[in-house]
Protein backbone atom coordinates (compact mmCIF):
# COMPACT_ATOMS: atom_id res chain seq x y z
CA UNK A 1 168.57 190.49 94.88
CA UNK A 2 172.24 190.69 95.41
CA UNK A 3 172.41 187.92 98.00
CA UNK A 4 171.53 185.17 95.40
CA UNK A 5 174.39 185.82 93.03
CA UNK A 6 178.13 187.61 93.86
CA UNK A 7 179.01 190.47 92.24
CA UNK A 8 180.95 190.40 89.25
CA UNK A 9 182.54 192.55 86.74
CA UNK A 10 182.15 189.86 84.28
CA UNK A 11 178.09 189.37 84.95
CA UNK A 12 175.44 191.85 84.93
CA UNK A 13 171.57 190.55 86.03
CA UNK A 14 168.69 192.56 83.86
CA UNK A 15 165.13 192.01 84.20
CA UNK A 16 163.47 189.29 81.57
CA UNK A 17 159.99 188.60 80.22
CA UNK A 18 160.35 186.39 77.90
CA UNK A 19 156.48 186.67 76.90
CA UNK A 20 157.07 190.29 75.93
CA UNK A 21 159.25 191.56 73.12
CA UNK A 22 159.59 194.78 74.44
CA UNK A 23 160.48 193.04 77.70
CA UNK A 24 162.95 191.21 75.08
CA UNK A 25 164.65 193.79 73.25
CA UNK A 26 165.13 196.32 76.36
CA UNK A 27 167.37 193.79 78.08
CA UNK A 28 169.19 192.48 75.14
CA UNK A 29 169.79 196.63 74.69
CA UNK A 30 171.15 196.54 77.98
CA UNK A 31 172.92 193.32 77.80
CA UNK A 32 175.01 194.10 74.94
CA UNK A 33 177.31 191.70 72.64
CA UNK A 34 175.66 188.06 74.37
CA UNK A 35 178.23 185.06 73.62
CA UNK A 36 176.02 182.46 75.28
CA UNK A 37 172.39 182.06 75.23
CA UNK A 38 170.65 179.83 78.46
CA UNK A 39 166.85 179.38 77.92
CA UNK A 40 166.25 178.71 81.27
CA UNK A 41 162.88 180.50 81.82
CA UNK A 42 159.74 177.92 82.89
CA UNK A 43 156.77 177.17 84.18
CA UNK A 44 155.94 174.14 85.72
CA UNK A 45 152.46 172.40 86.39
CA UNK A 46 151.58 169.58 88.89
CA UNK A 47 148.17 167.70 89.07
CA UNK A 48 145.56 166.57 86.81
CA UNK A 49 145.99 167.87 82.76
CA UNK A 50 142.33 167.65 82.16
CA UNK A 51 141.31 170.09 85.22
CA UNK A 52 143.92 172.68 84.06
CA UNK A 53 142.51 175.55 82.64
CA UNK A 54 143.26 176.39 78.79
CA UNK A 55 144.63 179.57 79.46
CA UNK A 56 146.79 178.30 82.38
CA UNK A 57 148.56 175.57 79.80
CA UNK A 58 148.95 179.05 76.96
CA UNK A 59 150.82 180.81 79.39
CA UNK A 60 152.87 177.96 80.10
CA UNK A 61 153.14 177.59 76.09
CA UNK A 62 153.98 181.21 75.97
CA UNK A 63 156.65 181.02 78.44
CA UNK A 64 157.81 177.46 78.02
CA UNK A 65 158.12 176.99 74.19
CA UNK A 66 157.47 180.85 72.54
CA UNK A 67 159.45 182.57 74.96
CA UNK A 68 162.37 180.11 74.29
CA UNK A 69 161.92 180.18 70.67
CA UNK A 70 161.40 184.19 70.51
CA UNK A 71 164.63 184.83 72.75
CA UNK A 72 166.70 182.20 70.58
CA UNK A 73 165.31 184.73 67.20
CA UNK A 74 166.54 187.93 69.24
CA UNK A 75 169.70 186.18 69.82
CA UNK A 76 170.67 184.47 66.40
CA UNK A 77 170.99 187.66 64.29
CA UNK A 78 174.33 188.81 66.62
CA UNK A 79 175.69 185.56 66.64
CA UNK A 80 175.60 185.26 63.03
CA UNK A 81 177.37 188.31 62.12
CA UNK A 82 180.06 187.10 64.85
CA UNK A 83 180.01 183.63 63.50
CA UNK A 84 180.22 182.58 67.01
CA UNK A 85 177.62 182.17 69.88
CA UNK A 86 175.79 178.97 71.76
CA UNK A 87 172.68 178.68 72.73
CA UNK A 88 171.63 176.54 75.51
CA UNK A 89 168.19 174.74 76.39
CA UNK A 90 167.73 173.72 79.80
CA UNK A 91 164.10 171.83 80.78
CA UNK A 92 163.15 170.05 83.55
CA UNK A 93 162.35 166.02 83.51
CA UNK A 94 159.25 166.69 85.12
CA UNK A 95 157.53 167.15 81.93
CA UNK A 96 157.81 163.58 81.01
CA UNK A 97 155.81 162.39 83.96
């Protein structure tokens, strides 16, 4: 969606699933050299833990803590050769309630 972001020659939006490694390396192909690293990708959940459904808190697992943890591996390996690259964790406070 082009309205949510302006165009830049500095910026370039690709398609992520951070749940899939294929998802994973095809956009870090695209992406090319990556200086900074924002796991931003979440999933939230509201209401009662004990009528969630397992599989409703694994995908939030695999999204919320693998999917950070497998794009920070994808990631690493570049910024080590460069000796240079950040990596930035963003949650949400709503977790602690």
């Amino acid at each position: 969606r082009t309205d949510l972001l302006p165009l830049s020659a500095r910026m370039c939006v690709l398609p992520l699933d951070v749940t899939r490694p294929e998802s994973i390396a095809r956009t870090l192909e695209a992406a090319g050299p990556i200086d900074v690293l924002v796991n931003n990708a979440g999933l939230g959940l509201f209401g009662a833990f004990e009528a969630t459904p397992l599989a409703t808190v694994r995908d939030i697992f695999e999204t919320n803590t693998f999917g950070t943890m497998a794009m920070t591996q994808a990631v690493l390996p570049q910024f080590r050769a460069r000796r240079s690259g950040l990596v930035i964790n963003v949650t949400s406070s709503a977790t602690l309630a």
